[in-house]
N, C-alpha and C. Protein backbone atom coordinates (compact mmCIF):
# COMPACT_ATOMS: atom_id res chain seq x y z
N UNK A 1 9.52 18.61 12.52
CA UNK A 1 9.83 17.82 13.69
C UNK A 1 10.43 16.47 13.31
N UNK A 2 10.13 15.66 12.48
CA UNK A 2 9.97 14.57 11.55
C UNK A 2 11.87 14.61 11.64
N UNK A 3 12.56 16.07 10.53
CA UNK A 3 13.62 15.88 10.13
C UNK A 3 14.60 15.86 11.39
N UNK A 4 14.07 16.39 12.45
CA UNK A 4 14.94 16.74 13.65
C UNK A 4 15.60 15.49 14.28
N UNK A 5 14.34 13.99 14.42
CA UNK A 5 13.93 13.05 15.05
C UNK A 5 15.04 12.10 13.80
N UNK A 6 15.24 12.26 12.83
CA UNK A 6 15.76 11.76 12.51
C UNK A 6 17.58 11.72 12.15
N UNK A 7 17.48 13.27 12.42
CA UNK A 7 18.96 13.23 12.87
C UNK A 7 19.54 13.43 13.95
N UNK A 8 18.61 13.19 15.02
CA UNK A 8 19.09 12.81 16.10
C UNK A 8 19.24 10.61 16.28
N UNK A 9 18.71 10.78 15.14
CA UNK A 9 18.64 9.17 15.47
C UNK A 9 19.95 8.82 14.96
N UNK A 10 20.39 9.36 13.40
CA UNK A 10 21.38 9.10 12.87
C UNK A 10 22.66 9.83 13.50
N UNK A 11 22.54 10.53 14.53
CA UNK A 11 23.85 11.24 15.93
C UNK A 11 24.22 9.78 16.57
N UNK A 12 22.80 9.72 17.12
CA UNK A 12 23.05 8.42 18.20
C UNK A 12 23.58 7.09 17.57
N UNK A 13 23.02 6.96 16.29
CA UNK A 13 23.61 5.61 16.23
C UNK A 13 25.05 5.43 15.48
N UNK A 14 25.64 6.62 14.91
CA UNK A 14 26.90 7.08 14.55
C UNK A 14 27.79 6.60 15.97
N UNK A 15 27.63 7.58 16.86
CA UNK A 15 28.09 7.28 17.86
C UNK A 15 28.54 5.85 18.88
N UNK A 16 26.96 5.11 19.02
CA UNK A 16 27.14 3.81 19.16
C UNK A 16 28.19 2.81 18.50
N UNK A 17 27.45 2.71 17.05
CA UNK A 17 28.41 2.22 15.55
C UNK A 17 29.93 2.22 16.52
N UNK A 18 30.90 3.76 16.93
CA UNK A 18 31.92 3.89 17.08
C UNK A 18 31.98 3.23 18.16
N UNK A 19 31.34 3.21 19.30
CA UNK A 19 31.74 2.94 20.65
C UNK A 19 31.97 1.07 19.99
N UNK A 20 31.05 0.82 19.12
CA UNK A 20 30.89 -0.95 19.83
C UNK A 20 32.25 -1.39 18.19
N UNK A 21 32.54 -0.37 17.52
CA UNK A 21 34.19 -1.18 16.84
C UNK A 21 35.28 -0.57 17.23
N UNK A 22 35.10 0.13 18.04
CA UNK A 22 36.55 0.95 18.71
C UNK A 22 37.37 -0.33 19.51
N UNK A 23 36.98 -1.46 19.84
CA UNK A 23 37.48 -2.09 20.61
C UNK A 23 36.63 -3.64 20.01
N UNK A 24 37.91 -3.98 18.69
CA UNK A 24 37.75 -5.41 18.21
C UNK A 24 37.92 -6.62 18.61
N UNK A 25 37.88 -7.77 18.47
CA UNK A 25 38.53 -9.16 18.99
C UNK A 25 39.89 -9.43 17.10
N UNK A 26 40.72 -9.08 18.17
CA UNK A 26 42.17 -9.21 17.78
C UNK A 26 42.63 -8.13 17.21
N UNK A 27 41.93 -7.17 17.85
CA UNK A 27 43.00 -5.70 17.41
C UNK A 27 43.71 -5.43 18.25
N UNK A 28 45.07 -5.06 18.15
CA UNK A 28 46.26 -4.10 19.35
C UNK A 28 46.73 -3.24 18.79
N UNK A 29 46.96 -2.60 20.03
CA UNK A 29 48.64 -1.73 19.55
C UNK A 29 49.69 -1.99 19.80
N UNK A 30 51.07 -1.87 19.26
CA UNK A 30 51.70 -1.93 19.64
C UNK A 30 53.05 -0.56 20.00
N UNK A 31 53.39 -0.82 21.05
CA UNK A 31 54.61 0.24 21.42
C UNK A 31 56.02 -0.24 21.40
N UNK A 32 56.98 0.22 21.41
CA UNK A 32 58.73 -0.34 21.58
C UNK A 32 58.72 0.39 22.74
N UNK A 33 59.39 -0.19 23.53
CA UNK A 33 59.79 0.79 25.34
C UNK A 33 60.87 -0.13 25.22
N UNK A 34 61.69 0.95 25.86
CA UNK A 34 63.10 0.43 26.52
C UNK A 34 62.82 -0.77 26.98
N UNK A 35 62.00 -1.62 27.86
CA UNK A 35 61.74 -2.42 28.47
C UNK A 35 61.37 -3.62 27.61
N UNK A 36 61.13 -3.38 26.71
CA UNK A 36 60.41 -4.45 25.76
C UNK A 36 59.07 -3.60 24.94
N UNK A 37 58.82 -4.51 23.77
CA UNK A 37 57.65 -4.08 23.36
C UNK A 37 56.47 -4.50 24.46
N UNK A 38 55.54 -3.35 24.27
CA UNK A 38 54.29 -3.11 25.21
C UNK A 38 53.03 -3.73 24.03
N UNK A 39 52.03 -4.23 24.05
CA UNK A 39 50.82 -4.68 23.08
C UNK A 39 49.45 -4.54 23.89
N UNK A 40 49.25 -3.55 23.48
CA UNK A 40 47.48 -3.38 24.41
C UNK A 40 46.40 -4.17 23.32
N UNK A 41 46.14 -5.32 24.52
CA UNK A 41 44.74 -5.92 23.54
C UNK A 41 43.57 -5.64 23.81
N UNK A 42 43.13 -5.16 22.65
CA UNK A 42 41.83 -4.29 23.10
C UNK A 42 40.61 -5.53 23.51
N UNK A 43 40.69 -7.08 22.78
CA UNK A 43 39.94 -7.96 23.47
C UNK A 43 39.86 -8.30 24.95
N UNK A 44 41.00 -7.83 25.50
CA UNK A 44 41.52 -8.48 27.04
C UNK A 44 40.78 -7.72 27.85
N UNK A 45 40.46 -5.75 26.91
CA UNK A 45 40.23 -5.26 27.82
C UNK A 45 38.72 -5.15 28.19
N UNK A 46 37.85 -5.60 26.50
CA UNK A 46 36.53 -5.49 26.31
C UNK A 46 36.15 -7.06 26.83
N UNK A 47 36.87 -8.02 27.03
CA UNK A 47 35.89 -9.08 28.18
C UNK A 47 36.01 -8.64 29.02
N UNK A 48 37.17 -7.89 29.75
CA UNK A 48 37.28 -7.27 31.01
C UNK A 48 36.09 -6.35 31.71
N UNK A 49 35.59 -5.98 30.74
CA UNK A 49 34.28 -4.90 30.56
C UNK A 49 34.55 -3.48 30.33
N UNK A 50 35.73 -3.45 29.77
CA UNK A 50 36.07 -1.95 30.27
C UNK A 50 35.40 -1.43 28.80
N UNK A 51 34.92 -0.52 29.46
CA UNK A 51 34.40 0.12 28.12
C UNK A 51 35.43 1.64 27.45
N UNK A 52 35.23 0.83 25.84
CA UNK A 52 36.35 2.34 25.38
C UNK A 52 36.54 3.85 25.64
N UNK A 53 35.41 4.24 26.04
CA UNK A 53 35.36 5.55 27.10
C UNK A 53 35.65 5.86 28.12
N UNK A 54 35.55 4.30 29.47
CA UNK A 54 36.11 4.87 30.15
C UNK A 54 38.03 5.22 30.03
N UNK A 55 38.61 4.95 29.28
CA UNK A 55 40.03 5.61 29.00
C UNK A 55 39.91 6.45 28.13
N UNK A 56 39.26 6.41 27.13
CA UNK A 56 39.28 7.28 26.00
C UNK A 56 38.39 8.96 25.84
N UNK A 57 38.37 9.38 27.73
CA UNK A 57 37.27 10.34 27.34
C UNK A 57 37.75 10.88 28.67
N UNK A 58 38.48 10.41 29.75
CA UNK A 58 38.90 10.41 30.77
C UNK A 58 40.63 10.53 30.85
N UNK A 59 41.14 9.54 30.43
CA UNK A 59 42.58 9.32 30.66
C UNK A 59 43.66 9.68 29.59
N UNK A 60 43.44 8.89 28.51
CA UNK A 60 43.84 9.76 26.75
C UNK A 60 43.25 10.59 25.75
N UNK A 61 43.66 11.02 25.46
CA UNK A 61 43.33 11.85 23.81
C UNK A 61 42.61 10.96 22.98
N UNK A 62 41.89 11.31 22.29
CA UNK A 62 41.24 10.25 21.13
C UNK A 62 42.21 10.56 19.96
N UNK A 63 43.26 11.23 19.91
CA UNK A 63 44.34 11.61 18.79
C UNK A 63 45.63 10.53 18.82
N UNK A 64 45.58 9.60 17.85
CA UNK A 64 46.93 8.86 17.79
C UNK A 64 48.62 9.64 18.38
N UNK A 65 49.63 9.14 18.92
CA UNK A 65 50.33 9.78 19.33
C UNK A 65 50.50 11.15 20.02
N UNK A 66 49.65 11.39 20.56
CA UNK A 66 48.89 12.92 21.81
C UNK A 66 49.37 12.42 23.42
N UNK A 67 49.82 11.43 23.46
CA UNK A 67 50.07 10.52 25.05
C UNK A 67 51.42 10.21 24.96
N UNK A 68 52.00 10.93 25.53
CA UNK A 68 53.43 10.79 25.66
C UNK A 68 53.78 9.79 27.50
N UNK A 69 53.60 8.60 27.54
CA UNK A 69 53.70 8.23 28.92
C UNK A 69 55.00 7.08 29.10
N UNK A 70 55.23 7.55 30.51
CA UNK A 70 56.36 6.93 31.18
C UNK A 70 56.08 6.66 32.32
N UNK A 71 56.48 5.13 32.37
CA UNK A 71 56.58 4.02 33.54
C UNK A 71 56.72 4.73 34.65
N UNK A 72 57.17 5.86 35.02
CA UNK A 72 56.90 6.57 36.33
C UNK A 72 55.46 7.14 36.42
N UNK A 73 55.13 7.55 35.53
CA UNK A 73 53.57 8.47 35.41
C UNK A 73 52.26 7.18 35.80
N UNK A 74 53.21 5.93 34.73
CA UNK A 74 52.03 5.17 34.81
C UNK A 74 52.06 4.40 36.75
N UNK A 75 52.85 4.57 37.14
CA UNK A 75 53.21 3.67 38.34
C UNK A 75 52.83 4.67 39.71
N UNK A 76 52.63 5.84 39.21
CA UNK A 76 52.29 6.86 40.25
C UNK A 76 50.27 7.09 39.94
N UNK A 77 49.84 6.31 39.04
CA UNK A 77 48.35 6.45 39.25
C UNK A 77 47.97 7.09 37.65
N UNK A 78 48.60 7.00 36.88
CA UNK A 78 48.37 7.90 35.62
C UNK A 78 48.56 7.00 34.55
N UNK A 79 47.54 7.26 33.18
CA UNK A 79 47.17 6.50 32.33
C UNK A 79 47.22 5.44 32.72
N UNK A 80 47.77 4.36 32.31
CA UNK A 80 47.06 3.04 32.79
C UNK A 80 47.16 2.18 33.89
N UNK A 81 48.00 2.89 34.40
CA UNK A 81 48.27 2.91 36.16
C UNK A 81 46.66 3.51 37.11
N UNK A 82 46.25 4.02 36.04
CA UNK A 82 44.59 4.19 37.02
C UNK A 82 43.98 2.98 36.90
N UNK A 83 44.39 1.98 36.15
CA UNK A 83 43.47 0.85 36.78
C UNK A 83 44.04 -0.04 37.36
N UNK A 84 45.22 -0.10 36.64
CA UNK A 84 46.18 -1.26 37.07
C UNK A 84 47.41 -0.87 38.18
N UNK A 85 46.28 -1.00 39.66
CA UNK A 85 46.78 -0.16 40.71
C UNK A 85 47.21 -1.51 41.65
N UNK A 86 46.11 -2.49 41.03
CA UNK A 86 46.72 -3.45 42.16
C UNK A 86 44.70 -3.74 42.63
N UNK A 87 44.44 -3.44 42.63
CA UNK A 87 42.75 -2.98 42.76
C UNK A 87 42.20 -3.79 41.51
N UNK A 88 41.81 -2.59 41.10
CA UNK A 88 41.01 -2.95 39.91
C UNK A 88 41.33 -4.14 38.72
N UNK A 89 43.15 -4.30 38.61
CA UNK A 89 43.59 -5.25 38.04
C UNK A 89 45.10 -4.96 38.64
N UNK A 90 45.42 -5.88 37.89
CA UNK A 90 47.22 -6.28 38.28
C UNK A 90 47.81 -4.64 38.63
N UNK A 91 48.91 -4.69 39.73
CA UNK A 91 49.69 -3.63 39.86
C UNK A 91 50.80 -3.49 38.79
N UNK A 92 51.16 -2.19 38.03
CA UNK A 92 52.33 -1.67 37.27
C UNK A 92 53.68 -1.80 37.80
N UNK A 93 53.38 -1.82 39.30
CA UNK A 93 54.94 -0.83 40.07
C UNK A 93 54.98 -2.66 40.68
N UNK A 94 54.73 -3.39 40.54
CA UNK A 94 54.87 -5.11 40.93
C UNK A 94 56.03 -5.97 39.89
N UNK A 95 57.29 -5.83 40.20
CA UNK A 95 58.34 -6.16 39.15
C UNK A 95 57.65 -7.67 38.66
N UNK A 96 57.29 -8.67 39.39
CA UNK A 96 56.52 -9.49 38.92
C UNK A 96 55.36 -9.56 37.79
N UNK A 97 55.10 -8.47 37.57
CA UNK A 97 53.94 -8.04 36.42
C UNK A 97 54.64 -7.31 35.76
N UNK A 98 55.59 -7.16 35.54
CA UNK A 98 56.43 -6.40 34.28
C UNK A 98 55.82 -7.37 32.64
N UNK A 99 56.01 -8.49 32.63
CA UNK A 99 55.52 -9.22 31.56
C UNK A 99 54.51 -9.67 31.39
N UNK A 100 53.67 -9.08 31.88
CA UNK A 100 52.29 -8.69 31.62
C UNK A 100 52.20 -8.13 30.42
N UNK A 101 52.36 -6.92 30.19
CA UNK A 101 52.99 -6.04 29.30
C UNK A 101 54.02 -5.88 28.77
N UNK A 102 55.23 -6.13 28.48
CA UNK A 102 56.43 -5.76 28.27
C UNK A 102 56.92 -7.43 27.73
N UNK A 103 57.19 -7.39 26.90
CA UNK A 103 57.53 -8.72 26.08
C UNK A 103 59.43 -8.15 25.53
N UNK A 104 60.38 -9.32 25.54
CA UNK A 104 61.60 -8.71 25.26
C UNK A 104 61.98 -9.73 24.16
């Protein structure tokens, strides 16, 4: 029983470990788009509260380059257009919030 209890302990805290460095203070990504480079900061999004699952278990792949998305997909409610609807945070489809994201 002993060995069971303990690798369930070392599951859970594997797991945790990932959830709480998946999302650093001063890590990004960056993208090139026609539009300008795009830079997701993962600090902006973890004061925000968002936690790395809810996109990463829901909206993308946990596989680098698996998300092929376009400014129509995102502006119709898809990948990061599910939050940034105008609601929850800034609207995508708001030409005024283009440089939000999109740096030239």
């Amino acid at each position: 029983m002993n060995f069971f209890k303990a690798v369930a302990i070392v599951v859970v805290s594997v797991g945790c470990a990932g959830n709480a460095l998946a999302i650093q203070p001063g890590k990004t990504v960056t993208w090139d788009t026609p539009m300008g480079k795009v830079v997701f900061d993962g600090k902006k999004h973890f004061d925000a509260h968002v936690k790395c699952l809810e996109c990463h278990s829901k909206i993308f792949q946990m596989k680098k380059g698996s998300t092929q998305m376009k400014m129509a997909d995102i502006n119709a409610g898809k990948f990061c257009g599910k939050c940034h609807n105008g609601k929850r945070s800034f609207a995508t489809n708001e030409a005024d919030n283009c440089s939000i994201c999109h740096a030239k």
